[in-house]
Protein backbone atom coordinates (compact mmCIF):
# COMPACT_ATOMS: atom_id res chain seq x y z
CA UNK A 1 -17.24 -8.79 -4.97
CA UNK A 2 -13.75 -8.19 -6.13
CA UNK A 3 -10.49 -9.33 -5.07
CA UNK A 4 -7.69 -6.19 -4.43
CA UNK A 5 -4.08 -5.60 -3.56
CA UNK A 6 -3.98 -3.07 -0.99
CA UNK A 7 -0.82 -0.90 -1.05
CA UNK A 8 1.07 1.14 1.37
CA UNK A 9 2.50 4.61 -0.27
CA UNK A 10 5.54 5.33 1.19
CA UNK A 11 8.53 2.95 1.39
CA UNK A 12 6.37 0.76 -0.63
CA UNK A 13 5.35 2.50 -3.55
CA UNK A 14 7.16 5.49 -3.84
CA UNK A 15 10.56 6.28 -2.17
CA UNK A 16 10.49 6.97 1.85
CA UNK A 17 10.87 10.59 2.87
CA UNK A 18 10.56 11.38 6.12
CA UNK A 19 6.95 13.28 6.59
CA UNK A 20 6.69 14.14 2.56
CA UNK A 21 4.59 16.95 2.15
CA UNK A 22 6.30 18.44 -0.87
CA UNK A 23 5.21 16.67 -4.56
CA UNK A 24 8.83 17.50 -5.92
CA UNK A 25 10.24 14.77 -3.30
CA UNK A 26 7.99 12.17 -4.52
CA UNK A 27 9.66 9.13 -6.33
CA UNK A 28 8.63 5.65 -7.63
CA UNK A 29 10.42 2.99 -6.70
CA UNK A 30 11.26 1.19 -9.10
CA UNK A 31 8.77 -1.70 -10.66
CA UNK A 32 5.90 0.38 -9.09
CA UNK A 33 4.01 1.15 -11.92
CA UNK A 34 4.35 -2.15 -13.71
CA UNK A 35 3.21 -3.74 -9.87
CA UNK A 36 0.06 -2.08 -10.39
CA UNK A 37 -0.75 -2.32 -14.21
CA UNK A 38 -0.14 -6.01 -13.41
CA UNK A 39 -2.46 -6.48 -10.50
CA UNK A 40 -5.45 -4.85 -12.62
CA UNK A 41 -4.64 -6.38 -15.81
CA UNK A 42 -4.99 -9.90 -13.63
CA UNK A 43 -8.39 -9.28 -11.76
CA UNK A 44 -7.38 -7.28 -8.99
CA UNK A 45 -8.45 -4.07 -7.83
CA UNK A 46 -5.40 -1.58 -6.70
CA UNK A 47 -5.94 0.75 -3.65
CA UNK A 48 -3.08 2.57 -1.79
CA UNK A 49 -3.86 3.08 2.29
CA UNK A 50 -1.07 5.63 4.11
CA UNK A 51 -1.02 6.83 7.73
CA UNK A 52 0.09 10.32 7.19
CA UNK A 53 0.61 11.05 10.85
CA UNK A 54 2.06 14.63 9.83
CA UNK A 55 -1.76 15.80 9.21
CA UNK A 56 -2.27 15.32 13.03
CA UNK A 57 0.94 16.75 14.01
CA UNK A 58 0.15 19.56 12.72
CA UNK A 59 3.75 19.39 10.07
CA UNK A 60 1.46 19.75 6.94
CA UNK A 61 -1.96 19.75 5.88
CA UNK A 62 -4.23 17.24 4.15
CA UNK A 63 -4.25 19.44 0.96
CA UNK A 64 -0.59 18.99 1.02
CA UNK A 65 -1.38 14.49 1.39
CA UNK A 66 -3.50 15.26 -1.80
CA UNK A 67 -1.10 17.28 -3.90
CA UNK A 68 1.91 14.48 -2.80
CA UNK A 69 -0.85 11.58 -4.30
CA UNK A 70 -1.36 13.85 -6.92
CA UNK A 71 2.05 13.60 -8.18
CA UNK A 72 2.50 10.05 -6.96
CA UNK A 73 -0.55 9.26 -9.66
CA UNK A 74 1.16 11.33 -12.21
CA UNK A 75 4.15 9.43 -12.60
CA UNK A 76 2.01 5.87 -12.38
CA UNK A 77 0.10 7.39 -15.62
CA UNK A 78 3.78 7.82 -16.93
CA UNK A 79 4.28 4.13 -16.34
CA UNK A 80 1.03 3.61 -17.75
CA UNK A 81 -0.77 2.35 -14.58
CA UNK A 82 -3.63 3.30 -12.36
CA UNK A 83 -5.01 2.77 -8.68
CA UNK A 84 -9.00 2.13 -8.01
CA UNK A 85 -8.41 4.40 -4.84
CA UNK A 86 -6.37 6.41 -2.29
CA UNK A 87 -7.36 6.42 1.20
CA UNK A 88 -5.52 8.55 3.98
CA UNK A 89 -5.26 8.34 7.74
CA UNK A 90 -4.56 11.87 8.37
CA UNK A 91 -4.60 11.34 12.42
CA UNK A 92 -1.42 11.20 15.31
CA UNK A 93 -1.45 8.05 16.37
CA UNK A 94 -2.24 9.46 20.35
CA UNK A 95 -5.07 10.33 18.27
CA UNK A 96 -6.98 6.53 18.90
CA UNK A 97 -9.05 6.58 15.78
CA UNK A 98 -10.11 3.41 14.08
CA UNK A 99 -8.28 3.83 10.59
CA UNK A 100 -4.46 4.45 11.41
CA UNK A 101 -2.85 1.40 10.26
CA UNK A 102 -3.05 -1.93 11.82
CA UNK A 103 -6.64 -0.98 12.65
CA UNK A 104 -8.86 -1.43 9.37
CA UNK A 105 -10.76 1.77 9.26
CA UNK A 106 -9.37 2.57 5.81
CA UNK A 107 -9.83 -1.07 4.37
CA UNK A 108 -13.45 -1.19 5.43
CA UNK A 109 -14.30 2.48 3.72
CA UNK A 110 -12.97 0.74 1.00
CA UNK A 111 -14.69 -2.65 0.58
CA UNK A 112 -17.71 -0.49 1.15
CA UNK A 113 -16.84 1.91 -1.47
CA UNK A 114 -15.44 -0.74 -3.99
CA UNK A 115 -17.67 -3.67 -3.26
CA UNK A 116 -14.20 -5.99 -2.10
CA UNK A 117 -13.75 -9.65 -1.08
CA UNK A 118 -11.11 -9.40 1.69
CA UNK A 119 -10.92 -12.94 1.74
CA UNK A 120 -9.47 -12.57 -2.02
CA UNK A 121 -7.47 -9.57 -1.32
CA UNK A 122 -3.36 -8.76 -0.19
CA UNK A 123 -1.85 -6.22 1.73
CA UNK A 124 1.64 -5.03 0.32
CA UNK A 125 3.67 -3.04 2.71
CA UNK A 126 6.97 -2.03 4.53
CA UNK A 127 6.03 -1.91 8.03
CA UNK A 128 5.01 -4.61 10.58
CA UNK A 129 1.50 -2.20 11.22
CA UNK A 130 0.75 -3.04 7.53
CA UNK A 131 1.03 -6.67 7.52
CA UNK A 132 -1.05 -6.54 11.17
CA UNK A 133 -4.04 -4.88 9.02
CA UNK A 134 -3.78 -7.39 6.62
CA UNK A 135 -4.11 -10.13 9.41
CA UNK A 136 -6.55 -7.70 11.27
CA UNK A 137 -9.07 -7.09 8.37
CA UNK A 138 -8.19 -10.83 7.41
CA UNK A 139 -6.09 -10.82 4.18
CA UNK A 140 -3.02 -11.89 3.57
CA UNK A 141 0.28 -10.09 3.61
CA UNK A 142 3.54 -9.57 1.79
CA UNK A 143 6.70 -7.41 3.56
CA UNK A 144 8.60 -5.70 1.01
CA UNK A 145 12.10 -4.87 1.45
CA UNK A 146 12.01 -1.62 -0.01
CA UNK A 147 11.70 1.57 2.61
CA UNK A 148 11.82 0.82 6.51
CA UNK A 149 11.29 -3.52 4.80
CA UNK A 150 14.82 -4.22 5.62
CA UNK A 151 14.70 -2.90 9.25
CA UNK A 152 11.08 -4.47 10.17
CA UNK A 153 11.75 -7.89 8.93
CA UNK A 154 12.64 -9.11 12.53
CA UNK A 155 9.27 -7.57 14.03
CA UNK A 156 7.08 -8.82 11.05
CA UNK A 157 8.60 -12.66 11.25
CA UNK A 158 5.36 -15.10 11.05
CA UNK A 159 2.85 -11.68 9.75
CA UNK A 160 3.68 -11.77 6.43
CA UNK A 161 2.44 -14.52 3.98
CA UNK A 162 5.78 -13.90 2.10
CA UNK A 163 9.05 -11.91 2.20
CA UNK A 164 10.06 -9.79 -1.28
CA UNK A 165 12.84 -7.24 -2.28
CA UNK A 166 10.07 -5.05 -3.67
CA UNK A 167 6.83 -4.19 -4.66
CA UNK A 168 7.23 -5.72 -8.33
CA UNK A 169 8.76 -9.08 -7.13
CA UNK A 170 5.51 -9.18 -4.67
CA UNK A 171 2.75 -8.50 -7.35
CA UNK A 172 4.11 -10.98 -9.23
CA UNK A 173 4.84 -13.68 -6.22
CA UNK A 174 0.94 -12.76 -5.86
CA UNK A 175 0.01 -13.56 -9.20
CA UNK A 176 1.72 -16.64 -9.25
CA UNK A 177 0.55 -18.28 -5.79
CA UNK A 178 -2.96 -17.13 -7.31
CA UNK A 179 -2.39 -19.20 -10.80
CA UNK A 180 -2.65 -15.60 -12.62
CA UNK A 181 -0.61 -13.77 -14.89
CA UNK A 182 2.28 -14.87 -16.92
CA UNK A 183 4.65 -12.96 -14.66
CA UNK A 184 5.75 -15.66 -11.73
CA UNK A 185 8.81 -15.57 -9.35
């Protein structure tokens, strides 16, 4: 079983836009790609989980999700980096189904699919509903300051395991804590 950093897309890994359906609007933030060549270079498994609530809504379709990760992946190849896995919550949340984000639908497809150690594993994310999977699926979380980070720190005080101004900073905060990598804040 493997130890992974779980990811959340938007806010976290690539800039937040408002229901992105479009591949032209996507955007790394910055330190992205190097977060991720890090975590797999040190051990870890990197998987991205996004509620993209517009599916349900019916404001764009889960072709348009796919070409949107498409381009998201095409700019981490630029940075020379990778992800074991994308999976998508393409439901409203009136919707009630068991992988929207804080439930753990998505991270149990993918310790299933990627044979994972949850115990071992992170959650990296923007929003308070991230760092309640983490604590949900029992992992640990990190709040990132980067997309709605700033706003939700009030609501996520005492969920996350840590607090960092991005995704980089948290990757290597991980590493650290964990006794990996030569990268440590």
């Amino acid at each position: 079983m493997k130890p992974c950093l779980f990811f959340d897309r938007d806010g976290t890994l690539i800039e937040e836009r408002n229901y992105l359906s479009d591949p032209a609007g996507v955007a790394l933030i910055p330190g992205a790609a190097e977060a991720l060549r890090l975590a797999r270079e040190n051990g870890y498994l990197a998987v991205v989980l996004t509620n993209q609530s517009g599916v349900g809504r019916g404001y764009f379709t889960l072709d348009d999700v796919h070409r949107v990760n498409g381009r998201m992946l095409e700019l981490l190849a630029a940075g020379g980096a990778a992800v074991d896995g994308i999976f998508v919550c393409p439901h409203a949340p009136e919707d009630g189904c068991g992988c929207r984000k804080p439930r753990t639908g998505l991270v149990e497809e993918a310790r299933r699919k990627l044979d994972l150690d949850l115990r071992r594993s992170w959650m990296i994310g923007d929003k308070a509903a991230d760092l309640e999977l983490a604590r949900n699926a029992g992992m640990r979380g990190v709040l990132v300051l980067t997309g709605y980070g700033a706003g939700a720190a009030a609501e996520s005080a005492g969920l996350a395991e840590f607090v960092a101004p991005g995704v980089l900073e948290a990757v290597q905060r991980i590493l650290g804590a964990e006794g990996k990598g030569s990268d440590r804040v």
